[in-house]
C-alpha atoms as a PDB file:
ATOM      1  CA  UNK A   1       1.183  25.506 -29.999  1.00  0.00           C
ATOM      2  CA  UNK A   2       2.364  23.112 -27.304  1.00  0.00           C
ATOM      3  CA  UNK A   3       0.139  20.550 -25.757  1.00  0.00           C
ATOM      4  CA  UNK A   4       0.745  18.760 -22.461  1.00  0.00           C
ATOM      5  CA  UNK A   5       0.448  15.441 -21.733  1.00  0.00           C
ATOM      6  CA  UNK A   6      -2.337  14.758 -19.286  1.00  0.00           C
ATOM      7  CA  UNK A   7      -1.289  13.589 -15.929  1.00  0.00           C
ATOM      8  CA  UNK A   8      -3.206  10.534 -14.602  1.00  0.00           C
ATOM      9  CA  UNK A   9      -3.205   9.342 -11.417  1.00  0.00           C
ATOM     10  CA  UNK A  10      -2.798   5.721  -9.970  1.00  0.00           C
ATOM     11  CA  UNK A  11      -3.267   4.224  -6.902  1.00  0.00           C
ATOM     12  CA  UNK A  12      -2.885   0.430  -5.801  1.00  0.00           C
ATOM     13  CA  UNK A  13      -5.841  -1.763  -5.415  1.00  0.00           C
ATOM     14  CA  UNK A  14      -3.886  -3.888  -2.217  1.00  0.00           C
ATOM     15  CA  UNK A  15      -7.056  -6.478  -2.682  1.00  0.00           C
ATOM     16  CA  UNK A  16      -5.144  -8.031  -5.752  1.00  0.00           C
ATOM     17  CA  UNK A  17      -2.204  -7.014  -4.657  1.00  0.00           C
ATOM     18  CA  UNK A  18       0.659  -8.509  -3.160  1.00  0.00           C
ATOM     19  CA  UNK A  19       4.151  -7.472  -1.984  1.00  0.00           C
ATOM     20  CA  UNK A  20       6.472 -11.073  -1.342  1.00  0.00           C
ATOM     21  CA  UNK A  21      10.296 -11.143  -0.779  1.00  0.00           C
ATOM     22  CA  UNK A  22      11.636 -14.846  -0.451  1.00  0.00           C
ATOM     23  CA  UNK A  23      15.245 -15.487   1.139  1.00  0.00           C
ATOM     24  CA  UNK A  24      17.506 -18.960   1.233  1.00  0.00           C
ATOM     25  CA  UNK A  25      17.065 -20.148   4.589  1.00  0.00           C
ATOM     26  CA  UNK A  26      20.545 -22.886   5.649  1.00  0.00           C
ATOM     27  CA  UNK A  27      20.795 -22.248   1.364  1.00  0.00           C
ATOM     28  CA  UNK A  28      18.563 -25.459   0.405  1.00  0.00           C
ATOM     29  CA  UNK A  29      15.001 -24.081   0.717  1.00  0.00           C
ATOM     30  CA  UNK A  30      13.295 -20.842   0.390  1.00  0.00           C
ATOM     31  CA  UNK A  31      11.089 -18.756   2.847  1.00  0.00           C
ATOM     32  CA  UNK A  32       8.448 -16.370   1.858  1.00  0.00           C
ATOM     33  CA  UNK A  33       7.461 -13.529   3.289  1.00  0.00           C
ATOM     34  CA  UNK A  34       5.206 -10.511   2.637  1.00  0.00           C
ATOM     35  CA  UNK A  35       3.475  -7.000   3.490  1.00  0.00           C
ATOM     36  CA  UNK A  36       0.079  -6.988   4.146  1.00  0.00           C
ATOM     37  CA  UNK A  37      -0.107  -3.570   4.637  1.00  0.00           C
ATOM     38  CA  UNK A  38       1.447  -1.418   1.867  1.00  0.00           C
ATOM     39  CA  UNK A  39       0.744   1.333  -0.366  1.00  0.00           C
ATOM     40  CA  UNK A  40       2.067   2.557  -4.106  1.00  0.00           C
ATOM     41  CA  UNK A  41       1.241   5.211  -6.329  1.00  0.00           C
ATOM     42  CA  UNK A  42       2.022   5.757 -10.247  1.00  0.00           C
ATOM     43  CA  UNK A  43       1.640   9.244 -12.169  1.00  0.00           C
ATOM     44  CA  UNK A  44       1.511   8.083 -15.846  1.00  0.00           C
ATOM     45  CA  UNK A  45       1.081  10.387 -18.920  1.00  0.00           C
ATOM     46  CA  UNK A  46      -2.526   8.983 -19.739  1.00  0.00           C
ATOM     47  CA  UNK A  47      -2.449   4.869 -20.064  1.00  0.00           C
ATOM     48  CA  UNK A  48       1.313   5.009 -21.367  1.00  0.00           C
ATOM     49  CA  UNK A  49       3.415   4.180 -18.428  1.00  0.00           C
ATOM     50  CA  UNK A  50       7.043   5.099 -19.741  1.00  0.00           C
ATOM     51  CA  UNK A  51       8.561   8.057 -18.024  1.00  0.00           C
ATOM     52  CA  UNK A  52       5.977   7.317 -15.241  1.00  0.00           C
ATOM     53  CA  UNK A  53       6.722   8.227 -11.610  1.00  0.00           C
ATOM     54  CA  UNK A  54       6.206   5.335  -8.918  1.00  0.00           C
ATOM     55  CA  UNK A  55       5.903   5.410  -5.140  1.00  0.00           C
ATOM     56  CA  UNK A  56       5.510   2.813  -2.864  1.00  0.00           C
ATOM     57  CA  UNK A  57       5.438   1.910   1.417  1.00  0.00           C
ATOM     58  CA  UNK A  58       5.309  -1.106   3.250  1.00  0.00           C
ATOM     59  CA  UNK A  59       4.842  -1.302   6.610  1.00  0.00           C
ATOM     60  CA  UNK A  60       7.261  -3.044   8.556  1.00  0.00           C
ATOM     61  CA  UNK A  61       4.740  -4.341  11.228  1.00  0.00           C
ATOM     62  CA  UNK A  62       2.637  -5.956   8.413  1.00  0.00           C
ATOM     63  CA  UNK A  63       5.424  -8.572   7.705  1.00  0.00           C
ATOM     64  CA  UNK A  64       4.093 -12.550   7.767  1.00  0.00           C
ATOM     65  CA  UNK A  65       6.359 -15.518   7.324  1.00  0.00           C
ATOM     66  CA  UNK A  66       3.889 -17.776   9.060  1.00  0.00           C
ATOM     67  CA  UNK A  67       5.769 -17.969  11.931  1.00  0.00           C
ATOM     68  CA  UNK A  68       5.449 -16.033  15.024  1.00  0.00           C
ATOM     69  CA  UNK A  69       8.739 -16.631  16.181  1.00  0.00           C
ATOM     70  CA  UNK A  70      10.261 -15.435  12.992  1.00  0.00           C
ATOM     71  CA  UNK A  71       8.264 -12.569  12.352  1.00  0.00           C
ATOM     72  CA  UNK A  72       8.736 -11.048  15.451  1.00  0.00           C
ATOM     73  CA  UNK A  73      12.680 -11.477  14.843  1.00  0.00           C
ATOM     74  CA  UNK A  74      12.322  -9.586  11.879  1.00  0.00           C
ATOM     75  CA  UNK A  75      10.804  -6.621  13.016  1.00  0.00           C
ATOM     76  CA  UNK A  76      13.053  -6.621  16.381  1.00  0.00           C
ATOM     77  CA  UNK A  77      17.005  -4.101  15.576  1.00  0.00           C
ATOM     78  CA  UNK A  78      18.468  -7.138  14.271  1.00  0.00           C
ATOM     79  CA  UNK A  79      16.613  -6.954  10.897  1.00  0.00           C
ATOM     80  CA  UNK A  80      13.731  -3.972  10.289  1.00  0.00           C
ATOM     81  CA  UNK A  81      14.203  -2.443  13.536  1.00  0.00           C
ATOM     82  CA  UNK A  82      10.307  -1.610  12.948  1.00  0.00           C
ATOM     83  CA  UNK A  83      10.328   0.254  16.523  1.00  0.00           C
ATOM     84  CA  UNK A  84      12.462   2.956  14.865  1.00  0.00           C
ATOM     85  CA  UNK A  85      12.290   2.492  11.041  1.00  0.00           C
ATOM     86  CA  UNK A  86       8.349   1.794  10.893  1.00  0.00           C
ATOM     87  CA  UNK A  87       7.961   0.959   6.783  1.00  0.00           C
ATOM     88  CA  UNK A  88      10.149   0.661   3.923  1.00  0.00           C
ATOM     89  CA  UNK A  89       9.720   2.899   1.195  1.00  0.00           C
ATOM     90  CA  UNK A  90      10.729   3.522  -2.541  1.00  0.00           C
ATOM     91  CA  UNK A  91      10.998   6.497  -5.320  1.00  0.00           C
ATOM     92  CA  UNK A  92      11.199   6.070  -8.736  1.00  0.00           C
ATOM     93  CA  UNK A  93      13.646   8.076 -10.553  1.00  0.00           C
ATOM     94  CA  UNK A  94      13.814   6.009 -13.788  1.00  0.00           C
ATOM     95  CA  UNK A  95      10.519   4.375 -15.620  1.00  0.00           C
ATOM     96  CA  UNK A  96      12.319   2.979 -18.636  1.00  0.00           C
ATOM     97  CA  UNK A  97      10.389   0.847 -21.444  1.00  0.00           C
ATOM     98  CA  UNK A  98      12.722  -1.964 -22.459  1.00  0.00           C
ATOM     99  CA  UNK A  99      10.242  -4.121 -24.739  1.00  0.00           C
ATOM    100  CA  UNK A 100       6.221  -4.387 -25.430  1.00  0.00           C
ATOM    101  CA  UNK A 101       5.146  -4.874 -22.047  1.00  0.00           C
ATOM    102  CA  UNK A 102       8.349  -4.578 -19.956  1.00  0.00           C
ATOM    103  CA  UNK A 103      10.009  -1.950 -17.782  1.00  0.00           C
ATOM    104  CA  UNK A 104      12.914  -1.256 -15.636  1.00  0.00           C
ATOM    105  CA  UNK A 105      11.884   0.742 -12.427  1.00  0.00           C
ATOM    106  CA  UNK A 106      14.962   3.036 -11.447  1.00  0.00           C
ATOM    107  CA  UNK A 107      14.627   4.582  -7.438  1.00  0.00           C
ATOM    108  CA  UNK A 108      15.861   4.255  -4.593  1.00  0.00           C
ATOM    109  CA  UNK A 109      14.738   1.746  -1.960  1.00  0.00           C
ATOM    110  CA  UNK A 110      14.771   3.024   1.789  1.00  0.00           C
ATOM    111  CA  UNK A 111      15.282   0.595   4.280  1.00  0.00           C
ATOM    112  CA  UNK A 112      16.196   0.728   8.102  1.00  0.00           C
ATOM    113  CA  UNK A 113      16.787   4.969   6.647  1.00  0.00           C
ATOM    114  CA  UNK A 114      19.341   3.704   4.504  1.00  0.00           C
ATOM    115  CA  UNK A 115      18.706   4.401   0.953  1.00  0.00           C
ATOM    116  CA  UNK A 116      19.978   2.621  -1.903  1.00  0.00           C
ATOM    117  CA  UNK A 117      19.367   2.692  -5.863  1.00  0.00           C
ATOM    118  CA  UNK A 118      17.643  -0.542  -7.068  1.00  0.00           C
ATOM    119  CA  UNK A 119      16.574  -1.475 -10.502  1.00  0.00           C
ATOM    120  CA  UNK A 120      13.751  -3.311 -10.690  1.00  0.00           C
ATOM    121  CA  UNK A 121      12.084  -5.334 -13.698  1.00  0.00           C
ATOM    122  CA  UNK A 122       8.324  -4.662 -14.412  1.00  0.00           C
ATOM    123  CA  UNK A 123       6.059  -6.814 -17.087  1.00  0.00           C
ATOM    124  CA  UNK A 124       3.080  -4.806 -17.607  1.00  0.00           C
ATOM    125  CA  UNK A 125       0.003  -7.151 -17.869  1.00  0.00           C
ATOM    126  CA  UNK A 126      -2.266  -4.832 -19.306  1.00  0.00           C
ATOM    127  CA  UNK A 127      -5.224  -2.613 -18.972  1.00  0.00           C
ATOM    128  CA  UNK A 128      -8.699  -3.354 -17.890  1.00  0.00           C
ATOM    129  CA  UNK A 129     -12.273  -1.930 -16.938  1.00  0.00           C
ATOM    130  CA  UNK A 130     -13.779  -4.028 -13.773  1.00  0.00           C
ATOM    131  CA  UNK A 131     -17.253  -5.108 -13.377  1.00  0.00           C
ATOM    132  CA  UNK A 132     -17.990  -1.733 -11.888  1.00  0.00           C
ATOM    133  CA  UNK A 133     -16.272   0.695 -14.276  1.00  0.00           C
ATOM    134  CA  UNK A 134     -12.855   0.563 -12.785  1.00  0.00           C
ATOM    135  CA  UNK A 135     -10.163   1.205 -15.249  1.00  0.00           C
ATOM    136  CA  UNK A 136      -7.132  -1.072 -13.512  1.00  0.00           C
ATOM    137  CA  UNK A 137      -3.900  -1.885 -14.943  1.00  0.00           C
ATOM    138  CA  UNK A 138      -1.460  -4.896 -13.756  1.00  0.00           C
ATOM    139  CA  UNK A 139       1.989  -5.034 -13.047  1.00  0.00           C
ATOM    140  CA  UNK A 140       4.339  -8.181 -12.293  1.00  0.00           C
ATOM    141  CA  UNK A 141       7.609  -6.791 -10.510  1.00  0.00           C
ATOM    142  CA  UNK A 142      10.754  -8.843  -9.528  1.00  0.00           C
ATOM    143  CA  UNK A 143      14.134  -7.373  -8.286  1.00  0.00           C
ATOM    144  CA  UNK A 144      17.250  -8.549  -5.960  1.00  0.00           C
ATOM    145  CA  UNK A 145      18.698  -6.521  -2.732  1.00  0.00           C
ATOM    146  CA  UNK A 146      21.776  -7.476  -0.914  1.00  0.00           C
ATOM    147  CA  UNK A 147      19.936  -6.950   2.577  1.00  0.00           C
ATOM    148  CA  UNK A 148      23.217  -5.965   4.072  1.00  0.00           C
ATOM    149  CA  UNK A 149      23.254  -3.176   2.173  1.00  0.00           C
ATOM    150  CA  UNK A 150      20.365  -1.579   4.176  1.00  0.00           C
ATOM    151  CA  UNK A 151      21.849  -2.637   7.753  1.00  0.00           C
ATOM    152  CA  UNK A 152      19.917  -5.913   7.838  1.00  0.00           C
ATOM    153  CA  UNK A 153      22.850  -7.613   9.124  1.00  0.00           C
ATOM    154  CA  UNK A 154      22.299 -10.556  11.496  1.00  0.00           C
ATOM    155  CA  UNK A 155      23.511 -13.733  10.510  1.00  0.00           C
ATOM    156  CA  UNK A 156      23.937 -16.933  12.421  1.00  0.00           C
ATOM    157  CA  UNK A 157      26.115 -20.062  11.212  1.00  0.00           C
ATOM    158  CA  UNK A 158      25.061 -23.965  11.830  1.00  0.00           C
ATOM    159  CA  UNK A 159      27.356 -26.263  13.660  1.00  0.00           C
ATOM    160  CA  UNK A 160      28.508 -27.729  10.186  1.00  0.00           C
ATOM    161  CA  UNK A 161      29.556 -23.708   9.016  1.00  0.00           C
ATOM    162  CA  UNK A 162      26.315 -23.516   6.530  1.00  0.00           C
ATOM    163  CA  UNK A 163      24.818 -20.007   6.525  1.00  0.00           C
ATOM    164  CA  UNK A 164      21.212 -19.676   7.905  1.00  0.00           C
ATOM    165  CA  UNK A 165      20.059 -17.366   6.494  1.00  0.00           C
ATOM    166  CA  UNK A 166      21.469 -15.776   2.547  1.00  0.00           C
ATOM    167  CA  UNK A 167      22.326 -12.039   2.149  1.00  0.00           C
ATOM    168  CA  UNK A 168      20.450 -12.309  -0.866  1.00  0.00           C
ATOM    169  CA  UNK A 169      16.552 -11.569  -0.956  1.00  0.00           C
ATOM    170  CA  UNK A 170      14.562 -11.151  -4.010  1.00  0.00           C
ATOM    171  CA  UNK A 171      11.480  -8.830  -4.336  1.00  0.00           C
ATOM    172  CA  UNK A 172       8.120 -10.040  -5.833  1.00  0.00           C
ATOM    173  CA  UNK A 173       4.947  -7.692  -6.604  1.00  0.00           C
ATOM    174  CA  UNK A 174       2.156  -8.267  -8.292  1.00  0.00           C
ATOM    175  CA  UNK A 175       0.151  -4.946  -8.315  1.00  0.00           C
ATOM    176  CA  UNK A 176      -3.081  -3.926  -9.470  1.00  0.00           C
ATOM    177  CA  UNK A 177      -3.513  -0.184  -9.968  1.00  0.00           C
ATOM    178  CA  UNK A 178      -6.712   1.779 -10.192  1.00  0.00           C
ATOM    179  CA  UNK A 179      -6.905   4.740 -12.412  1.00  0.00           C
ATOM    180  CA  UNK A 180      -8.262   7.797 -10.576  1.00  0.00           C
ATOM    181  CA  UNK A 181     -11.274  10.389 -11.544  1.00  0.00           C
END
């Protein structure tokens, strides 16, 4: 007789959650950015996580540099084009289990509506029952995207021929899941 797993449903908990990307700005110091508004998903086979399936969406307007200025020039056609291309999205293909509490996240990562296949590294923190009988489990995820890749292609150059801003921009999330009835 065969059983099947059960399927258990995940969704993020986006107050402790966050969704950062930080970039080399003139390639001495770093700016940080995130999402305040996003969204993510996981279908798990109980509380084991390998083989899992993982959504996620930020939206584009949401994005906060602490700078006006900046953040506006992010969302305008030379980077998100947020008029058009309104969040960012990604689909796991891959949940692999590479160590106790590690992961590599396999999807692809739609930007600007060009998608890409990403790897991304996961450290599981764990599972918990909040105060008010919330099973949650924790997630620490880091990856790298060449944001050319996706169309995100403005650049500008200093009078001395530095770079302002790098093509390189990594990809920080801490997220906080709670498991569904």
């Amino acid at each position: 007789m065969e059983t099947t797993a059960v399927k258990t449903n995940w969704s993020v908990d986006p107050t402790h959650s966050e969704v950062q990307f930080k970039v080399k700005h003139l390639v001495i110091s770093t700016v940080t950015g995130q999402f305040k508004e996003f969204s993510a998903t996981l279908e798990s086979e109980g509380e084991n996580f390998e083989h899992a399936k993982a959504t996620f969406s930020a939206q584009i307007d949401s994005i906060t540099t602490n700078n006006n200025d900046r953040d506006g020039h992010l969302k305008s056609a030379d980077f998100f084009d947020a008029a058009n291309h309104p969040s960012l999205d990604f689909v796991s293909e891959k949940f692999l289990k590479t160590g106790d509490s590690t992961y590599d996240i396999i999807g692809n990562l739609s930007i600007r509506g060009v998608s890409k296949e990403i790897v991304l590294k996961a450290e599981f923190g764990g599972i918990m029952t909040d105060p008010y009988g919330n099973t949650k489990a924790g997630f620490e995820i880091a990856g790298k995207i060449n944001r050319k890749d996706y169309g995100l292609n403005w650049s500008a150059v200093t009078e001395a021929g530095g770079v302002v801003v790098s093509d390189e921009v990594r990809l920080l999330l801490n997220l906080q899941f709670v498991k569904q009835a």
